[in-house]
Protein backbone atom coordinates (compact mmCIF):
# COMPACT_ATOMS: atom_id res chain seq x y z
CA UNK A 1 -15.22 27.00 90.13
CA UNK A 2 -15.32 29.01 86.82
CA UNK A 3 -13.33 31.62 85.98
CA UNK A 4 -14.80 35.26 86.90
CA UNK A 5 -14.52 38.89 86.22
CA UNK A 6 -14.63 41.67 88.78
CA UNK A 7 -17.33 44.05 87.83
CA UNK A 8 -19.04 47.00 89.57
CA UNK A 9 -22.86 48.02 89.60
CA UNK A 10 -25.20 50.97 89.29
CA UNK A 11 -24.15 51.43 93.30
CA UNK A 12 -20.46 50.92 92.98
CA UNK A 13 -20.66 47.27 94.50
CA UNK A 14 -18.23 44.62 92.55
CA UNK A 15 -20.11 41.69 91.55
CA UNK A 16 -18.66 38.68 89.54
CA UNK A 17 -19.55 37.47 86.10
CA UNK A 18 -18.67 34.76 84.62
CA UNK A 19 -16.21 34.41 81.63
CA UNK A 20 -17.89 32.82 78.41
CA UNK A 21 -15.93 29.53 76.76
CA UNK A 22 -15.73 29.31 72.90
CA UNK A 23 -15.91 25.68 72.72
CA UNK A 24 -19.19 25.84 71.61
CA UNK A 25 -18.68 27.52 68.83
CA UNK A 26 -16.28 25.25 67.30
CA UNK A 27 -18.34 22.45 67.71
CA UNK A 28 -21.31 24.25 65.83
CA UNK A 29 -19.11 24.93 62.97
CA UNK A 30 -17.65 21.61 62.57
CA UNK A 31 -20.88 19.87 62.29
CA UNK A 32 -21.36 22.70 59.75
CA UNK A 33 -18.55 21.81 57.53
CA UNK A 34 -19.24 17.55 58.54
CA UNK A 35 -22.93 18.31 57.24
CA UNK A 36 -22.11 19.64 54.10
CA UNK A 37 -19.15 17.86 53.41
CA UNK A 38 -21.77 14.36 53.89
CA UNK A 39 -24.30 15.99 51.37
CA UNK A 40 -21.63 16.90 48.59
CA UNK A 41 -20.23 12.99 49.10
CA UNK A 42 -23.68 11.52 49.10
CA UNK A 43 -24.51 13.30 45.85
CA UNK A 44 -21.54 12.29 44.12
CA UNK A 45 -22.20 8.38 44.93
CA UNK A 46 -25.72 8.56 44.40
CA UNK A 47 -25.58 10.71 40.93
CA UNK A 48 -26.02 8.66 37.49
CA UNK A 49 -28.09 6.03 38.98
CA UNK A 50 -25.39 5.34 42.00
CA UNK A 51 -22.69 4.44 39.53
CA UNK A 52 -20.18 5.94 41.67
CA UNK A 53 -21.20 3.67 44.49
CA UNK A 54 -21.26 0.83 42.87
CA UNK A 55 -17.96 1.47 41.81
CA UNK A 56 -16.83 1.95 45.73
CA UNK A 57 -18.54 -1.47 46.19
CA UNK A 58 -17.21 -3.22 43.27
CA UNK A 59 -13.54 -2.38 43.80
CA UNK A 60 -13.83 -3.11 48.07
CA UNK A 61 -15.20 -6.51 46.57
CA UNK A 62 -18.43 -5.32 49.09
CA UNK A 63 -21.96 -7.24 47.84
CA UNK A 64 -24.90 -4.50 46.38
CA UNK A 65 -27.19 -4.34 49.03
CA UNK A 66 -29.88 -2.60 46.90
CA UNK A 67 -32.18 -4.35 44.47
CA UNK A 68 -31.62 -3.06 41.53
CA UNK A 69 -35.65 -2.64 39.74
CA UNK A 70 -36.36 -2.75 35.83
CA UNK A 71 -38.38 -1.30 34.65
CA UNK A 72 -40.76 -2.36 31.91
CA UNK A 73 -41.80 0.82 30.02
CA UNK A 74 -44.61 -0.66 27.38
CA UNK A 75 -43.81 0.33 23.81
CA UNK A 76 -44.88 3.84 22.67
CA UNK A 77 -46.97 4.34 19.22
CA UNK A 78 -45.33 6.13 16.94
CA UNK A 79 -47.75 9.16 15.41
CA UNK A 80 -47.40 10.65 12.40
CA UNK A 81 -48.33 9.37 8.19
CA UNK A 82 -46.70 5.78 7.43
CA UNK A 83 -45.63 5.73 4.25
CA UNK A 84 -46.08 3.33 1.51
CA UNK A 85 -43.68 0.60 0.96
CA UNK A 86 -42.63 1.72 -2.88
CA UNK A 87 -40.93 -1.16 -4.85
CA UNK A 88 -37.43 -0.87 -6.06
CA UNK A 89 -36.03 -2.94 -9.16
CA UNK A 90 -32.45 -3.61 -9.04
CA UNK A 91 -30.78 -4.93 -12.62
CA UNK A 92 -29.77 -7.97 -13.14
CA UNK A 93 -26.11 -7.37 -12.83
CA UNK A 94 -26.24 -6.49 -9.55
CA UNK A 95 -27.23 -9.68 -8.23
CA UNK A 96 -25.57 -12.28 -10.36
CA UNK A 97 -22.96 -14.50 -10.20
CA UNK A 98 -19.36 -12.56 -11.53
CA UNK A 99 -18.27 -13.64 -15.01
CA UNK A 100 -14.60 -15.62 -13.76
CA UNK A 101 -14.31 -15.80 -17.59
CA UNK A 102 -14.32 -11.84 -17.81
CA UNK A 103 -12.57 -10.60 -14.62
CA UNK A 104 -9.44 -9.14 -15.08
CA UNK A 105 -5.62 -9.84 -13.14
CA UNK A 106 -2.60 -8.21 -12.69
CA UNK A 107 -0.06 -8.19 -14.86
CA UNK A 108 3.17 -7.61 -15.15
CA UNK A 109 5.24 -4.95 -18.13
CA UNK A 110 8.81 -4.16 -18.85
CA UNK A 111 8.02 -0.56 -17.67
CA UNK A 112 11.55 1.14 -18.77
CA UNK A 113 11.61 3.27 -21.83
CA UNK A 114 13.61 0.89 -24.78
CA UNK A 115 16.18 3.93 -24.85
CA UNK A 116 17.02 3.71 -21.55
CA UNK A 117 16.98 -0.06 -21.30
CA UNK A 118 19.11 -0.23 -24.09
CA UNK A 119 21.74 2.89 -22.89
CA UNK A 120 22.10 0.80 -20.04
CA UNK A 121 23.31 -2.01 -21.28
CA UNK A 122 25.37 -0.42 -23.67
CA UNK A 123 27.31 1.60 -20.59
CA UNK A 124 28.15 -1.66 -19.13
CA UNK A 125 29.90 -3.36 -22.13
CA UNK A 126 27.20 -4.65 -24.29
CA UNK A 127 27.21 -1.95 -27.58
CA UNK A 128 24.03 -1.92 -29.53
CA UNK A 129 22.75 0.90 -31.55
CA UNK A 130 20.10 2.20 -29.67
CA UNK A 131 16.41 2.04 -30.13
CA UNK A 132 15.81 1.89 -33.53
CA UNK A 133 13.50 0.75 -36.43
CA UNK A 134 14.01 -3.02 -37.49
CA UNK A 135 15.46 -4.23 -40.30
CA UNK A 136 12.70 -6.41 -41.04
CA UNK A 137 9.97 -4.33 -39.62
CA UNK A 138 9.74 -0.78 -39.86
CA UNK A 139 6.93 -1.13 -37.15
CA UNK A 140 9.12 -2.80 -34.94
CA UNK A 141 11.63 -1.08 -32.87
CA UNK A 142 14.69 -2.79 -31.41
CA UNK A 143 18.38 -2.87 -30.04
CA UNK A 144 20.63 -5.60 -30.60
CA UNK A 145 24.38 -6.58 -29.16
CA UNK A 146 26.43 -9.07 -30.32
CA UNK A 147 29.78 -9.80 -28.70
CA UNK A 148 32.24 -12.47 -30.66
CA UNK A 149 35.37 -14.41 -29.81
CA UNK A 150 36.75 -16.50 -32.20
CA UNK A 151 38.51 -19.47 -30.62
CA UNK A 152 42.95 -18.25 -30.63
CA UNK A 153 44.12 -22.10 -32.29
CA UNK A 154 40.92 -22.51 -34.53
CA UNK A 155 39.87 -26.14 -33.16
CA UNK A 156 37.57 -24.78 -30.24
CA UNK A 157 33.98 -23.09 -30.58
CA UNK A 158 34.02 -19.74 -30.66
CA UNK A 159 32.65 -17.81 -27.81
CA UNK A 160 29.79 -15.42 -28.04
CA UNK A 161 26.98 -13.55 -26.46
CA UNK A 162 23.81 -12.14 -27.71
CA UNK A 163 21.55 -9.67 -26.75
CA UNK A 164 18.04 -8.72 -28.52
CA UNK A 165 15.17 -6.42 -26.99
CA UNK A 166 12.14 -5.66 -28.96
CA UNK A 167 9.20 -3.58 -28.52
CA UNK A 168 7.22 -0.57 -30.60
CA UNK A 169 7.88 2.67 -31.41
CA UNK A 170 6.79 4.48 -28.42
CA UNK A 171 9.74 2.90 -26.28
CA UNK A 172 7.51 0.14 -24.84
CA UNK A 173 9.78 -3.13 -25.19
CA UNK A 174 7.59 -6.77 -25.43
CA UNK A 175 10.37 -9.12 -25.52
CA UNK A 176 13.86 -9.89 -24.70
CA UNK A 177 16.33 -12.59 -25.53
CA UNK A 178 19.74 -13.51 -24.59
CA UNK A 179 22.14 -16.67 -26.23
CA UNK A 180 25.00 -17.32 -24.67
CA UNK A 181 27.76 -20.33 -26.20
CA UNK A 182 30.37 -20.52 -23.71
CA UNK A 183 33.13 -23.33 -24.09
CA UNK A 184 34.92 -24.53 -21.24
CA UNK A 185 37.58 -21.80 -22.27
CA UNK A 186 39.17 -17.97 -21.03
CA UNK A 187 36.69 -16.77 -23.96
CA UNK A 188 33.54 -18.50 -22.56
CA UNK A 189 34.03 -17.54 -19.20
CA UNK A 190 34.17 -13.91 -20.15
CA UNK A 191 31.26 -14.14 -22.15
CA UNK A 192 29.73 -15.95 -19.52
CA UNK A 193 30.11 -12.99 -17.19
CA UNK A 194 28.70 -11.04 -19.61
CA UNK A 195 25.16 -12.90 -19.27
CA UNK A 196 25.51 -12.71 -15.45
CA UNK A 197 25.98 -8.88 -15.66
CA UNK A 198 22.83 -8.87 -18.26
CA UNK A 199 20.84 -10.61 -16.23
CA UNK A 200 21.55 -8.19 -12.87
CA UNK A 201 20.62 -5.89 -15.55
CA UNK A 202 17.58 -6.60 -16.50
CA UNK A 203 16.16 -7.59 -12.86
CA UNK A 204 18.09 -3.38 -12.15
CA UNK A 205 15.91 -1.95 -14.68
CA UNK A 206 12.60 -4.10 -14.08
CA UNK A 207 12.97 -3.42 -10.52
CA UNK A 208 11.37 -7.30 -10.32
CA UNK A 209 13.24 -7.93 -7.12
CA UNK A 210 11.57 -11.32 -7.16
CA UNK A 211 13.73 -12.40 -10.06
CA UNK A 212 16.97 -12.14 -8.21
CA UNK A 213 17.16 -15.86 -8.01
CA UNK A 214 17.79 -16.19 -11.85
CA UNK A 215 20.92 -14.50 -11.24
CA UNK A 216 22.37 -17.28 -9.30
CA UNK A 217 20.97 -19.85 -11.75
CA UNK A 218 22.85 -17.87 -15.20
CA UNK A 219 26.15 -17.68 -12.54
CA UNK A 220 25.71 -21.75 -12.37
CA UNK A 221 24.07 -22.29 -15.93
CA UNK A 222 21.07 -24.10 -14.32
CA UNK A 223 17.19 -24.16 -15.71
CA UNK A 224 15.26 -21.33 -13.90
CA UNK A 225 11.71 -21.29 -15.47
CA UNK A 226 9.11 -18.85 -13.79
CA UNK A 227 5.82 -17.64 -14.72
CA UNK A 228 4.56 -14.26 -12.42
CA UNK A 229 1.66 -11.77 -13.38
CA UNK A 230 1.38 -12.71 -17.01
CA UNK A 231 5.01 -12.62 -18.34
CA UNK A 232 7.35 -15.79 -18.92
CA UNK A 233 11.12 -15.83 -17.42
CA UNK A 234 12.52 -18.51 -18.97
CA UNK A 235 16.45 -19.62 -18.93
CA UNK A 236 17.13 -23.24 -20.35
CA UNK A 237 20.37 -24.95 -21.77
CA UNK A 238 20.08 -25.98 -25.33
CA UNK A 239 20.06 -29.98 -26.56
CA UNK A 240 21.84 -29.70 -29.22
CA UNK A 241 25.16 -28.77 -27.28
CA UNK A 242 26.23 -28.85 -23.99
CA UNK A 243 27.31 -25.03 -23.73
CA UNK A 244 24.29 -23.18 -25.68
CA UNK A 245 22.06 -21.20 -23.53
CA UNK A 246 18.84 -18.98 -24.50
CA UNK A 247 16.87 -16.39 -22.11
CA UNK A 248 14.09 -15.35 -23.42
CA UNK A 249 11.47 -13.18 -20.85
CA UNK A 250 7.81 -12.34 -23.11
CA UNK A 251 4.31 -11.68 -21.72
CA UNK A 252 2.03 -14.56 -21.78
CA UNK A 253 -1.86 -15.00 -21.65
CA UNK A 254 -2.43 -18.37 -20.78
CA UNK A 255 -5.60 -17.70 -18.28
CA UNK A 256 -8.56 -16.27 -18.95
CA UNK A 257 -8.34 -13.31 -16.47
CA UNK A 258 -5.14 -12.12 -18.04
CA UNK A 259 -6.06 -12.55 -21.87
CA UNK A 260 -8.87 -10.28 -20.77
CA UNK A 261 -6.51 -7.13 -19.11
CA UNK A 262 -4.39 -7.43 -22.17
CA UNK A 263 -7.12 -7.03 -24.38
CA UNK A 264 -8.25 -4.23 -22.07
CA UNK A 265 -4.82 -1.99 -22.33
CA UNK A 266 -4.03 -2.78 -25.95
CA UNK A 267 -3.64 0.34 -27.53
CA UNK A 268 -4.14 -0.62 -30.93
CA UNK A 269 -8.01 -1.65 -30.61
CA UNK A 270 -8.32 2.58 -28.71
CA UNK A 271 -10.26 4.82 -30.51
CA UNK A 272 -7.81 7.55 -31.70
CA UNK A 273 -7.61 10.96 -29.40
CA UNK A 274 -8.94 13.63 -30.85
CA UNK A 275 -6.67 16.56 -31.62
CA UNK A 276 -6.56 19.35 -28.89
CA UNK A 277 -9.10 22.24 -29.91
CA UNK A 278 -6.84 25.87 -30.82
CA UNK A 279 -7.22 28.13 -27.91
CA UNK A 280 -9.67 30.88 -28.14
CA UNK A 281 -8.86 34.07 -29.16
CA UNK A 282 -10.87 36.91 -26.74
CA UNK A 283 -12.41 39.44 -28.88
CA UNK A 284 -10.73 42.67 -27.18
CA UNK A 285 -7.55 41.24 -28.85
CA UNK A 286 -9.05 40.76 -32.19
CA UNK A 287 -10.36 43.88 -32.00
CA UNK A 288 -7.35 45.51 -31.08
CA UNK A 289 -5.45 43.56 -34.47
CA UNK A 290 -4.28 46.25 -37.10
């Protein structure tokens, strides 16, 4: 039986009334909370065109059951005032076929000042006298070392090394040669090293990294011939005797495409800078002269 309460009335008589269950209550509220919780879940599947459910079904490997419908929307008219088509007229250069003959190419300088070059090679045992005018040329600068040993009995060659740059006055150098003789004697071997040093040198001061194979070649006294970004590396034993050797590193313009950057960067064929203008005086200060 259910539970009851012991209550009196208007004439003092107890009656019984029954006691009220919450369960109802609960129920009410949690199909509340089921209800909105389903709408919240169904709008976030069915939102951007059900992407989010076909996500659910794409990743539970579930077939679409839905159809999916395109449709055809037919092409809308533009409004507004077309305008006319005006013609353009490009120039010829734009459209033709590049000039080969006139295209330019990297090439490659002795970029180190000839004072520096030259200091640098004198610091390591090779004594020139700096860069200076030429004998021959007063247009042409250069430094030159020349180391000598005479043979100690007087029958053998004597031993030597030489050492040439040349270049302008500005410091820029254009060539460089070295000679080596070098008998199979204490003397040749020394001047021998000398040319290895010259050549670690000159690749030091260059920075032309890919050169460092001629060192090798000068330490064995073997050809090396090389040809990179218009300049000529060239070491090669003498005919005339077994124990002559000449290095000799110049630019060279043997393709069209570097004759033309050459011809481009030669300062000689520049029209001459004009002089900077003399600052202007402001009139409160000429004013203010005695």
């Amino acid at each position: 039986m259910p539970e009851t309460a012991e209550r009196q009335n208007s004439r003092g008589h107890p009656t019984v009334a029954p006691v009220r269950r919450k369960t109802s209550g609960r129920w009410l509220f949690a199909l509340l909370i089921l209800a909105i919780g389903s709408a919240i879940l169904a709008t976030v599947l069915l939102a951007n065109d059900m992407q989010n459910l076909r996500a659910v079904y794409r990743h539970y490997g579930l077939p679409w059951p839905f159809e999916d419908k395109q449709v055809e929307r037919a092409p809308r008219t533009l409004k507004g005032k077309r305008l006319a088509a005006l013609p353009i007229k490009l120039p010829d250069h734009v459209l033709a076929v590049p000039d080969v003959a006139n295209l330019g190419a990297l090439v490659r300088d002795i970029r180190r000042p000839g004072d520096l070059f030259c200091a640098a090679f004198a610091e390591n045992g090779m004594q020139n006298g700096g860069w200076q005018p030429s004998q021959f040329d007063s247009a042409t600068f250069e430094c030159l070392s020349e180391t000598l040993i005479p043979s100690e009995d007087g029958s053998a060659q004597n031993a030597s090394f030489f050492f040439i740059a040349k270049g302008d006055p500005e410091g820029n150098i254009g060539s460089i040669r070295m000679k080596l003789v070098a008998p199979d004697t204490d003397s040749g071997k020394k001047v021998h090293a000398m040319l290895v040093r010259a050549v670690e040198l000159l690749i030091e001061q260059t920075q032309w990294g890919d050169l460092a194979a001629a060192v090798d070649h000068a330490t064995r006294l073997e050809d090396f011939q090389v040809v990179r970004f218009g300049l000529s590396f060239k070491f090669t034993r003498e005919f005339t005797a077994p124990n002559r050797f000449n290095l000799i590193v110049l630019p060279t313009g043997k393709t069209p495409a570097i004759k033309a950057t050459r011809a481009y960067f030669e300062r000689q064929d520049w029209l001459p800078v004009p002089p900077m203008p003399a600052p202007m005086v402001p009139i409160s200060r000429l004013a203010a002269a005695p």
